[in-house]
N, C-alpha and C. Protein backbone atom coordinates (compact mmCIF):
# COMPACT_ATOMS: atom_id res chain seq x y z
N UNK A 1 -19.18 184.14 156.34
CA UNK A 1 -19.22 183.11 157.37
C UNK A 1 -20.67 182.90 157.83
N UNK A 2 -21.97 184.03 158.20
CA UNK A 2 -23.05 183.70 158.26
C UNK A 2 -23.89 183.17 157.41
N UNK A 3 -23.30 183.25 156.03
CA UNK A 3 -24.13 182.78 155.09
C UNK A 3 -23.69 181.01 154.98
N UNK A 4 -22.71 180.65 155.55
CA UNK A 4 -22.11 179.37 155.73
C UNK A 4 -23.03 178.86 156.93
N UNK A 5 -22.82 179.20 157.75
CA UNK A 5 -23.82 178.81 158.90
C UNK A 5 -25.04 178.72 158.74
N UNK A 6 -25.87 179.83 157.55
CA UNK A 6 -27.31 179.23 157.68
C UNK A 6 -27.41 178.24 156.47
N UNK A 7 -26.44 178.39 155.34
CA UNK A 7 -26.70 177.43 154.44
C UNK A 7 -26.28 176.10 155.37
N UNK A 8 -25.34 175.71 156.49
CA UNK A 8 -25.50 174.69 156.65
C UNK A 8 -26.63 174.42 157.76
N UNK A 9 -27.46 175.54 158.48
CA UNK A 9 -28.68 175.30 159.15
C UNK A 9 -29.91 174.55 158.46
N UNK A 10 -29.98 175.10 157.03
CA UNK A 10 -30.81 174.89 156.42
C UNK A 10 -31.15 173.46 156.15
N UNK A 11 -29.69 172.97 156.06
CA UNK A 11 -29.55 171.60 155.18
C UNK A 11 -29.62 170.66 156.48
N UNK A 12 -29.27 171.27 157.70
CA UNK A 12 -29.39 170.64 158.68
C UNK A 12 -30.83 170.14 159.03
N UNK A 13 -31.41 171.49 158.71
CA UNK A 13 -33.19 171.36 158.87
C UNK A 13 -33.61 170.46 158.38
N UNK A 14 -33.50 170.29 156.85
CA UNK A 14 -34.11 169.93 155.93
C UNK A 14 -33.69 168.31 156.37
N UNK A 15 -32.62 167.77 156.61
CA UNK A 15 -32.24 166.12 157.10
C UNK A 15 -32.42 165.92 158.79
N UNK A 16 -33.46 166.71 159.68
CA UNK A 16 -33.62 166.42 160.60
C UNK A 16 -35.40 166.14 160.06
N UNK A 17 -35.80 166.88 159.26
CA UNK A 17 -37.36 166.55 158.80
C UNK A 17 -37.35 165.47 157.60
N UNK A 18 -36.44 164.97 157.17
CA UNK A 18 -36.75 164.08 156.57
C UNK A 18 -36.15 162.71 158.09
N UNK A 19 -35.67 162.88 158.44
CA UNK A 19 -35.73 161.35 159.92
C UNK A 19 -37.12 161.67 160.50
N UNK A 20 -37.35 162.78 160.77
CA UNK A 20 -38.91 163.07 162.08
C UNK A 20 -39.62 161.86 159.76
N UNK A 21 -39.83 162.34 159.17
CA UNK A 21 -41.07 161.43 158.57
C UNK A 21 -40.35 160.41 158.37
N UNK A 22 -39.45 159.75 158.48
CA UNK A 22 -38.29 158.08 158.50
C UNK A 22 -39.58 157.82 159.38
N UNK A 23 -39.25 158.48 160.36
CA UNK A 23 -39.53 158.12 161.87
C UNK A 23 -41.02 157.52 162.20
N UNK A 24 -41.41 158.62 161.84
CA UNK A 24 -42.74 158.61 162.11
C UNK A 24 -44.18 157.73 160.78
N UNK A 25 -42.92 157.48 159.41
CA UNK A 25 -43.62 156.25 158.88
C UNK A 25 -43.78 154.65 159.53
N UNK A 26 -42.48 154.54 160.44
CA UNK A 26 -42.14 153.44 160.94
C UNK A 26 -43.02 153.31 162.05
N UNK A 27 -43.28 154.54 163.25
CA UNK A 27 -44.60 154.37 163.89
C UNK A 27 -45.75 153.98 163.86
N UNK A 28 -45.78 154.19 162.46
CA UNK A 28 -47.20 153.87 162.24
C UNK A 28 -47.43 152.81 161.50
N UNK A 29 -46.88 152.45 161.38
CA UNK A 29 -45.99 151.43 160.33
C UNK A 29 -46.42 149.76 161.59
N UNK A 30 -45.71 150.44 162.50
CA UNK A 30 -45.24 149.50 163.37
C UNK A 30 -46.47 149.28 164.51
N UNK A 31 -47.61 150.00 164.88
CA UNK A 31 -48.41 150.41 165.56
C UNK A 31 -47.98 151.24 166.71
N UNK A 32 -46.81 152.02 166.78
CA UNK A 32 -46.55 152.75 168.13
C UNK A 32 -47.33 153.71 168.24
N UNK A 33 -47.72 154.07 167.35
CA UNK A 33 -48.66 155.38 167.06
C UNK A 33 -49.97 154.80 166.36
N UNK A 34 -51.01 155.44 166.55
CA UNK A 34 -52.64 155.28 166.25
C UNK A 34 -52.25 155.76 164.75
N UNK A 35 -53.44 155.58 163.80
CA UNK A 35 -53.36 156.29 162.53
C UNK A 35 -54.14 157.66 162.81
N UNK A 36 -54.21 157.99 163.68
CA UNK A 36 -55.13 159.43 163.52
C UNK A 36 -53.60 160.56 164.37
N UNK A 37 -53.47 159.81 165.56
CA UNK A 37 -52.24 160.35 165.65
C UNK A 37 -51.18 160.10 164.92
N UNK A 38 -50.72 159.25 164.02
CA UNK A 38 -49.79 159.68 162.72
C UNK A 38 -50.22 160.63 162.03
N UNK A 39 -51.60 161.07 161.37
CA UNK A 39 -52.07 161.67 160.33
C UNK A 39 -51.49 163.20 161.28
N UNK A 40 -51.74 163.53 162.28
CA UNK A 40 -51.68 164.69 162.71
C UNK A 40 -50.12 165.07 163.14
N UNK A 41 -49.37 164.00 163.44
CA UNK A 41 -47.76 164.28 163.59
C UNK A 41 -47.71 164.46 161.92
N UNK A 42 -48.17 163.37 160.92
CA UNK A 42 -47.38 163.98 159.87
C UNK A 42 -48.13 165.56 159.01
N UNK A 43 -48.93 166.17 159.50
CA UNK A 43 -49.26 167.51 159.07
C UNK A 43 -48.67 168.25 159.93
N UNK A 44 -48.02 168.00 160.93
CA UNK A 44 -47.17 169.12 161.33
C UNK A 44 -45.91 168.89 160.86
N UNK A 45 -45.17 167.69 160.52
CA UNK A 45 -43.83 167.80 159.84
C UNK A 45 -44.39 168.01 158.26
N UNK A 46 -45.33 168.04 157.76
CA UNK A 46 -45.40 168.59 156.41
C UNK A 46 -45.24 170.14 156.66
N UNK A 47 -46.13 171.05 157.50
CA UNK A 47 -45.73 172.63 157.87
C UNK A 47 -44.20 172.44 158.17
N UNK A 48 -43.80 171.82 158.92
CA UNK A 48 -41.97 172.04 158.99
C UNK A 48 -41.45 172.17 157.86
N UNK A 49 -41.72 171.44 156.53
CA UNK A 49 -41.31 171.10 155.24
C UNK A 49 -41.95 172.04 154.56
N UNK A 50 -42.64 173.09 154.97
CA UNK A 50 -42.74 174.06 154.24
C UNK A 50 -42.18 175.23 154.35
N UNK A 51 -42.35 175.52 155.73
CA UNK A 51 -41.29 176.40 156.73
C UNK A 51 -40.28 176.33 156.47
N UNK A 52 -39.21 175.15 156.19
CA UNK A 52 -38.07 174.82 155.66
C UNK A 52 -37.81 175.46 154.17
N UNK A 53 -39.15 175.75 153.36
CA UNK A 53 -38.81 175.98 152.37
C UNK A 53 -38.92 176.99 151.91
N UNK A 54 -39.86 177.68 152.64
CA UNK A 54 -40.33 179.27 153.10
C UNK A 54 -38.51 180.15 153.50
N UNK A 55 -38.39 179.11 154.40
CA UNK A 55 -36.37 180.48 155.08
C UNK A 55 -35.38 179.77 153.76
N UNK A 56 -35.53 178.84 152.72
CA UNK A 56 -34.73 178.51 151.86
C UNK A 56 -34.72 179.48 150.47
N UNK A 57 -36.28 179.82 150.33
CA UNK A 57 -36.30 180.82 149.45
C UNK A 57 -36.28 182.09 150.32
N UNK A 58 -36.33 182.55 151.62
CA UNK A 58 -36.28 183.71 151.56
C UNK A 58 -34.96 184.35 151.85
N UNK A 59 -33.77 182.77 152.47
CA UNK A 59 -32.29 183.43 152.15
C UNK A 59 -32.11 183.41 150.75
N UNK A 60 -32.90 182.46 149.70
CA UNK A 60 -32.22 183.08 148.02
C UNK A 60 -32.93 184.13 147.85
N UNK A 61 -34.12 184.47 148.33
CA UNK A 61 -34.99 186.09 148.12
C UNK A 61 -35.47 185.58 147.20
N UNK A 62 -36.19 184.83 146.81
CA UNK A 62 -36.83 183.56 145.48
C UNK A 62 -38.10 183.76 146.34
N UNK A 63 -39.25 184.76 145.19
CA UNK A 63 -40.64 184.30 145.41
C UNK A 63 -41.02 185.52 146.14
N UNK A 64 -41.94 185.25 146.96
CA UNK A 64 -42.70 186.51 148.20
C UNK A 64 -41.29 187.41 148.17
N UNK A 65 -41.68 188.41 148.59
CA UNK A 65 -40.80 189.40 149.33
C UNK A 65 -40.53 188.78 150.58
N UNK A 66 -39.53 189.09 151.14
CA UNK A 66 -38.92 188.48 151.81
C UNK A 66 -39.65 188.69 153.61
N UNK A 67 -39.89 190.11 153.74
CA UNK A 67 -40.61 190.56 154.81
C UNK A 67 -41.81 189.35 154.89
N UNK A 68 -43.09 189.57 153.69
CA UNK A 68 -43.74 188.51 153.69
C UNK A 68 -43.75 187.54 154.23
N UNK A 69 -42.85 186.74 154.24
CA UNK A 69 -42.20 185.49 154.45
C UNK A 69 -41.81 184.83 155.47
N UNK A 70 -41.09 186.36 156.34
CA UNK A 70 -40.51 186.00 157.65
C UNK A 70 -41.98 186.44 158.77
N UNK A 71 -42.61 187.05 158.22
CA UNK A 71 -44.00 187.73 159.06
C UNK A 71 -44.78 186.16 158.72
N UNK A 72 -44.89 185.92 157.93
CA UNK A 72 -45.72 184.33 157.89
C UNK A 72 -45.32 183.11 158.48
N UNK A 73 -43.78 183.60 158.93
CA UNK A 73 -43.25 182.06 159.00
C UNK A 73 -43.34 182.64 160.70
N UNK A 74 -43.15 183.33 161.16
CA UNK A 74 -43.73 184.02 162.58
C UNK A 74 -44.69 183.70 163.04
N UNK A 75 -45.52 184.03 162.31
CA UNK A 75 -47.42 184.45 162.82
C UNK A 75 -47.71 182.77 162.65
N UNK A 76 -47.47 182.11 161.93
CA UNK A 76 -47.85 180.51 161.86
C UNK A 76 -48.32 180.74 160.60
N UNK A 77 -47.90 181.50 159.58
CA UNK A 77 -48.61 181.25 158.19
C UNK A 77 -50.40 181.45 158.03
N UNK A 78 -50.36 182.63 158.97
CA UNK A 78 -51.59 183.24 159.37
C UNK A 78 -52.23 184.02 157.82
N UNK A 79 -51.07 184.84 157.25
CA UNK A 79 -51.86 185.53 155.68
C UNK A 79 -51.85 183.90 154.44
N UNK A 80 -51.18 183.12 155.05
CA UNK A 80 -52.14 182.08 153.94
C UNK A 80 -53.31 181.64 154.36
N UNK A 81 -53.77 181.89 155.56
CA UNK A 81 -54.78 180.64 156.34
C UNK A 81 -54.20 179.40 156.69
N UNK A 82 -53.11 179.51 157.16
CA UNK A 82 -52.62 178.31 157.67
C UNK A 82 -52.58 178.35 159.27
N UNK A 83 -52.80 178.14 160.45
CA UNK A 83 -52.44 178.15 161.90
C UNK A 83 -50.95 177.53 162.28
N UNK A 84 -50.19 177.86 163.53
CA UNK A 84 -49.09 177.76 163.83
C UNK A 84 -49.50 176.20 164.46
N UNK A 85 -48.74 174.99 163.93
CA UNK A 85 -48.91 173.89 164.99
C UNK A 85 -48.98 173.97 166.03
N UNK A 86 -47.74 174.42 166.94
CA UNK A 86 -47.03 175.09 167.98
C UNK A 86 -48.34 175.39 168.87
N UNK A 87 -49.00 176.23 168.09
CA UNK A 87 -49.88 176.75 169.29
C UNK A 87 -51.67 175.93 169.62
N UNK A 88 -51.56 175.15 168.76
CA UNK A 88 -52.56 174.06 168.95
C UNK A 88 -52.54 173.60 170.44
N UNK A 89 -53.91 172.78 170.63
CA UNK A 89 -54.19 172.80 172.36
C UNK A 89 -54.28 171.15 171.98
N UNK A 90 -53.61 170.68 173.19
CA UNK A 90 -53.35 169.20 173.48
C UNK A 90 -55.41 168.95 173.59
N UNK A 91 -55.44 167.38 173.53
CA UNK A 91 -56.38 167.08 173.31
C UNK A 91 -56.73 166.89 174.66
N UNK A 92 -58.07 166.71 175.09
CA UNK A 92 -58.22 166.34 176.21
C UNK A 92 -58.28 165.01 176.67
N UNK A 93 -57.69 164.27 175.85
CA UNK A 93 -57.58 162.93 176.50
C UNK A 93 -56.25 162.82 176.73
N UNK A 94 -55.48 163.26 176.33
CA UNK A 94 -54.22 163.46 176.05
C UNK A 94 -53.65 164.25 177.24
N UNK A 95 -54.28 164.87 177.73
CA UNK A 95 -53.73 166.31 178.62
C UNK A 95 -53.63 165.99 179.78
N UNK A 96 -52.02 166.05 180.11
CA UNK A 96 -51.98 165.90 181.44
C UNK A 96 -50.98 164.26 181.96
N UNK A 97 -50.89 163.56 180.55
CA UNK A 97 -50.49 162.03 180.83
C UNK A 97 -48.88 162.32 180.38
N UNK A 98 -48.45 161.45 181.22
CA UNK A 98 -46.91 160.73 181.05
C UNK A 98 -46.84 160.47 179.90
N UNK A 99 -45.46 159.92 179.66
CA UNK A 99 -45.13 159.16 178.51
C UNK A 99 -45.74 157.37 178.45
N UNK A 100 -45.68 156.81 180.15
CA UNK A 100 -46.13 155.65 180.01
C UNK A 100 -47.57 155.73 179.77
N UNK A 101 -48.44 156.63 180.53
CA UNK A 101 -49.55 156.46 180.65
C UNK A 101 -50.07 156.41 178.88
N UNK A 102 -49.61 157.48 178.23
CA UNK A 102 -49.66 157.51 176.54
C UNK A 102 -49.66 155.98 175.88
N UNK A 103 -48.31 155.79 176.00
CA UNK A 103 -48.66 154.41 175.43
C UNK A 103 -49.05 153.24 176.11
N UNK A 104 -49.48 153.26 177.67
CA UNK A 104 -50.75 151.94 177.58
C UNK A 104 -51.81 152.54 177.37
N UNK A 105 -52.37 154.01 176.98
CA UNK A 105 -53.89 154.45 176.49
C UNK A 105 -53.54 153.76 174.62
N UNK A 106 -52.57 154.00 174.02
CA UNK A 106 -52.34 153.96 173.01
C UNK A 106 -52.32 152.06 172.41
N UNK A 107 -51.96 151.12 173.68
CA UNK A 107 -52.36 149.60 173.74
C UNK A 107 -53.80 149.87 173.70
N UNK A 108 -54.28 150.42 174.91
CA UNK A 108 -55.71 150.44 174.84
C UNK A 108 -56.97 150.20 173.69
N UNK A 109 -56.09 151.51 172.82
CA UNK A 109 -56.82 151.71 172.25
C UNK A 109 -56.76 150.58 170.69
N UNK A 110 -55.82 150.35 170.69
CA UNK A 110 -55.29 148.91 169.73
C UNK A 110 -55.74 147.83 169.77
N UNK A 111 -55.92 147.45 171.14
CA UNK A 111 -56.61 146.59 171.67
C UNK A 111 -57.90 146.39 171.52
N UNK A 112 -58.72 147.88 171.68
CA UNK A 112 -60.29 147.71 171.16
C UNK A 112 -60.52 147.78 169.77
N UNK A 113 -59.49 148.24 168.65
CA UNK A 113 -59.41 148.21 167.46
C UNK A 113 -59.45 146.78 167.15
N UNK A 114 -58.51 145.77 167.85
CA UNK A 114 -58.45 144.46 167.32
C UNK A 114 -59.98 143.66 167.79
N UNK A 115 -60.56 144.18 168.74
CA UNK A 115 -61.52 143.41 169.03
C UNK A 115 -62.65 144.06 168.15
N UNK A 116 -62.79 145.12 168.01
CA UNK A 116 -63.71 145.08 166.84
C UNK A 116 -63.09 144.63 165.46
N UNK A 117 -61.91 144.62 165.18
CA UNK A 117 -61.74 143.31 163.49
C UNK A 117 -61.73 142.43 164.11
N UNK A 118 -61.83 141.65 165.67
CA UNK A 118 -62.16 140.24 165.78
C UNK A 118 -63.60 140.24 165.14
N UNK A 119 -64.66 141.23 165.70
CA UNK A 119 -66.03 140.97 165.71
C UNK A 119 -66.03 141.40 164.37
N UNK A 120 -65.71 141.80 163.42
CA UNK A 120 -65.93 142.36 161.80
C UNK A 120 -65.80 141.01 161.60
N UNK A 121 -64.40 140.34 161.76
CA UNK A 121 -63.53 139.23 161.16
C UNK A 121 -65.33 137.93 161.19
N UNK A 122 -65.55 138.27 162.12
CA UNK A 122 -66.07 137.11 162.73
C UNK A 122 -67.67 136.80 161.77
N UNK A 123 -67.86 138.41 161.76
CA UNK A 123 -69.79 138.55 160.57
C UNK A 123 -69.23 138.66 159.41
N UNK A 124 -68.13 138.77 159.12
CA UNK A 124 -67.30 138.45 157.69
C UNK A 124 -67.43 136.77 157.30
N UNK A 125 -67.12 136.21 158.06
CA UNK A 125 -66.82 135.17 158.05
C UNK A 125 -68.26 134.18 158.08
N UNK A 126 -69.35 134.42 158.79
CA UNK A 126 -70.48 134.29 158.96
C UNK A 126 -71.48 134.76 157.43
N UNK A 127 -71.16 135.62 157.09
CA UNK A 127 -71.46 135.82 155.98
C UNK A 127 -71.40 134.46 154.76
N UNK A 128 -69.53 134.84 154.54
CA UNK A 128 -69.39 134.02 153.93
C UNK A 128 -69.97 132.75 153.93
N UNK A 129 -69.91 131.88 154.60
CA UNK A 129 -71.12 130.94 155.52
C UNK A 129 -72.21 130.89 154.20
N UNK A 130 -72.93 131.61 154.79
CA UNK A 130 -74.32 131.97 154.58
C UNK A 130 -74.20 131.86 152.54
N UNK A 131 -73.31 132.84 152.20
CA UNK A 131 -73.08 132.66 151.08
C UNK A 131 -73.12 131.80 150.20
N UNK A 132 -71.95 130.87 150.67
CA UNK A 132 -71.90 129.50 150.50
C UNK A 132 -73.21 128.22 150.42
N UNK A 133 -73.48 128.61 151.77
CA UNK A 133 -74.89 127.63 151.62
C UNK A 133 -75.85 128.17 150.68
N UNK A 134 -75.86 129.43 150.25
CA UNK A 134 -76.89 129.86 149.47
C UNK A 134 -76.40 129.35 147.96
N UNK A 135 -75.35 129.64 147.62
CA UNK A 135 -74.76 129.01 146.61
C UNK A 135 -75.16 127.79 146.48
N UNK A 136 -74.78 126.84 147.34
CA UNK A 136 -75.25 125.43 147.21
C UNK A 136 -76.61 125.33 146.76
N UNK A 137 -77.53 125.88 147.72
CA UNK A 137 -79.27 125.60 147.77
C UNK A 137 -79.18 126.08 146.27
N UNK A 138 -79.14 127.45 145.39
CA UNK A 138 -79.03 127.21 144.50
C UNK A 138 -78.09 126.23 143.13
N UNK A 139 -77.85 126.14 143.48
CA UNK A 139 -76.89 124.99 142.60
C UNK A 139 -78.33 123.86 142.69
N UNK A 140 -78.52 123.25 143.91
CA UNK A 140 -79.89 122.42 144.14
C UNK A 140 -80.76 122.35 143.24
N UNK A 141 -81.31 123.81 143.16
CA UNK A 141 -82.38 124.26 142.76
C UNK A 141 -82.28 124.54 141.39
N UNK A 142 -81.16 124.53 140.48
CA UNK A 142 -80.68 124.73 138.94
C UNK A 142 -80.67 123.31 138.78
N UNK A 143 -80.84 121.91 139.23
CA UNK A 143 -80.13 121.14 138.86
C UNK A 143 -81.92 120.19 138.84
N UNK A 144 -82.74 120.92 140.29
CA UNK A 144 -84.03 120.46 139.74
C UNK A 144 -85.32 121.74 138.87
N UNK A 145 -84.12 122.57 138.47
CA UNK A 145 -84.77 122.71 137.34
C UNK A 145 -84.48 122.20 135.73
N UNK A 146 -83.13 121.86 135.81
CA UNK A 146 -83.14 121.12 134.29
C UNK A 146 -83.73 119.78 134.46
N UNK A 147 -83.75 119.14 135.76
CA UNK A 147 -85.00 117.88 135.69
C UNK A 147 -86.19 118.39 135.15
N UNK A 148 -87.17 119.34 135.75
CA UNK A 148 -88.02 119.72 135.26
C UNK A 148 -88.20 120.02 133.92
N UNK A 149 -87.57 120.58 133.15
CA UNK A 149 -87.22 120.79 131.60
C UNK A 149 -87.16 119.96 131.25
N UNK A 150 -86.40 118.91 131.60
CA UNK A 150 -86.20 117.42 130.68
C UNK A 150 -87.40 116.90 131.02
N UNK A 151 -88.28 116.75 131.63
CA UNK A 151 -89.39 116.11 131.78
C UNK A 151 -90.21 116.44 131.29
N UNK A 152 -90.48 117.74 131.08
CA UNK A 152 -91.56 118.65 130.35
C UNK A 152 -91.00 118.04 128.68
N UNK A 153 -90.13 118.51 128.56
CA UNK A 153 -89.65 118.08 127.10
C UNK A 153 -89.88 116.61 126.85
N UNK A 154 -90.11 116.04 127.52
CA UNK A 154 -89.89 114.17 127.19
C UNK A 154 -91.44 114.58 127.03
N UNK A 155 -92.29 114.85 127.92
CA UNK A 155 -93.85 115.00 128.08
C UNK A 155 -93.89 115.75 126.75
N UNK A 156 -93.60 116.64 126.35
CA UNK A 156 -94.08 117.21 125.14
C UNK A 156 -93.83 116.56 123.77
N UNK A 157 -92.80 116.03 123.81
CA UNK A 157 -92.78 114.59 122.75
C UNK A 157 -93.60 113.74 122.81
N UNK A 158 -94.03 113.39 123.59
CA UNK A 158 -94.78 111.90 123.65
C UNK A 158 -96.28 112.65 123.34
N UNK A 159 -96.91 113.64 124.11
CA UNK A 159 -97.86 114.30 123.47
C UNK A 159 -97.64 114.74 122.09
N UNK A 160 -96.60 115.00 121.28
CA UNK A 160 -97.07 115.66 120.08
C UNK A 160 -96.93 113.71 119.17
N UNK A 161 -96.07 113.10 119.73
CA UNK A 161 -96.05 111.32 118.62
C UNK A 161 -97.76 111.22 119.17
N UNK A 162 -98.17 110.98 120.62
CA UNK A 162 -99.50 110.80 120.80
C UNK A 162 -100.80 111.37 119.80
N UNK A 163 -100.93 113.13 119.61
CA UNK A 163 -101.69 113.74 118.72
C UNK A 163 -101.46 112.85 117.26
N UNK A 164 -99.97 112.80 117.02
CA UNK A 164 -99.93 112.42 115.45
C UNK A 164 -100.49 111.24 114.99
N UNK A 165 -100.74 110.48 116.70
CA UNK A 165 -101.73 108.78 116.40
C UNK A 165 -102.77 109.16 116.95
N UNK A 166 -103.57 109.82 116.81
CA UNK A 166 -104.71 110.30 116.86
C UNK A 166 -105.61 111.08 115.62
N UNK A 167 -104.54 111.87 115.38
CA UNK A 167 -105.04 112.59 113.56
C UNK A 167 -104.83 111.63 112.54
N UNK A 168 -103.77 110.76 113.19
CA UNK A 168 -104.00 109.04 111.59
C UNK A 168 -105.20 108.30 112.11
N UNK A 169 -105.38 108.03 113.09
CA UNK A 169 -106.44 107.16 113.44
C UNK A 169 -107.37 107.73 112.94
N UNK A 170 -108.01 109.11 113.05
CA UNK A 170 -108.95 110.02 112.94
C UNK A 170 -108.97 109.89 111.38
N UNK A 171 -107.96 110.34 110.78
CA UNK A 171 -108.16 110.31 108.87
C UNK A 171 -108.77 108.81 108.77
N UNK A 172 -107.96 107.92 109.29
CA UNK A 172 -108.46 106.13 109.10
C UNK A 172 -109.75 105.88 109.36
N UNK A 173 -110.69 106.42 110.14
CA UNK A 173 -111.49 106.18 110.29
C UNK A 173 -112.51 107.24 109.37
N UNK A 174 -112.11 108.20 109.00
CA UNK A 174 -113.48 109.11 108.30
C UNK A 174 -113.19 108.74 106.99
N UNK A 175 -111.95 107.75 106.45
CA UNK A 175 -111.66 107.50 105.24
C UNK A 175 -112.77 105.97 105.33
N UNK A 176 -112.56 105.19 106.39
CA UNK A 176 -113.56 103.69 106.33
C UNK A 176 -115.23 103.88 106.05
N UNK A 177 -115.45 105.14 106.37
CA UNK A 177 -117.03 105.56 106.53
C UNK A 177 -117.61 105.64 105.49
């Protein structure tokens, strides 16, 4: 009967940490949550999902010794180098606020996010601009340079027919002498 109860604890675990990351993709997803505070909710439900998998092998006795296991999953996974979430210290901006106060700091801070991609949006866009006209001026400037080429080339024809009535004239005349 206890082994019924934790096999169904387990499975219980395991489909309460897969809703906490449902959950918490859709937060962030959705903007309820910052991306720095998603990144850090979802490394602590990744340690849950390991922890989960840590008491799954150590009721099959699969892997570490089992002592191992339960001393790591205790200590916060201290002999891997891992720290206990749990005992992490609230941030100091964080410390001390409501639930409302959280999320109008959390507008807040959305809010100055959008105003700097207004102002990105905006030298993005200014750029482009600039781009554009430069594009053009060159386009300009390719279009008086094949004038120039064609002119040079027309000029260099007419100078080389010019020379060639100059070296007949020249034979014509040292031939009359």
């Amino acid at each position: 009967q206890l082994n019924v109860i934790i096999r169904s604890s387990l499975q219980n675990l395991r489909e309460k940490i897969d809703q906490l990351k449902d959950l918490l993709l859709r937060a962030v997803s959705t903007h309820q949550i910052t991306q720095l505070e998603g990144d850090r909710r979802q490394n602590l439900v990744d340690d849950l999902l390991t922890r989960q998998k840590q008491l799954q092998a150590s009721y099959k006795n699969e892997g570490t010794e089992p002592d191992v296991i339960r001393s790591s999953l205790m200590t916060g996974g201290v002999k891997r180098g891992v720290t206990n979430p749990w005992l992490l210290e609230e941030s100091e901006e964080t410390r001390g606020l409501g639930f409302d106060d959280l999320r109008q700091q959390q507008r807040r801070i959305i809010e100055e996010q959008d105003a700097g991609l207004d102002a990105l949006s905006s030298i993005i866009s200014r750029q482009k601009q600039m781009g554009q006209e430069i594009g053009n001026e060159l386009d300009e400037q390719n279009e008086i340079i094949d004038d120039l080429t064609n002119l040079v080339e027309n000029t260099d024809d007419k100078l080389r027919n010019q020379t060639r009535h100059v070296k007949m004239v020249d034979k014509k005349s040292t031939s009359c002498g």
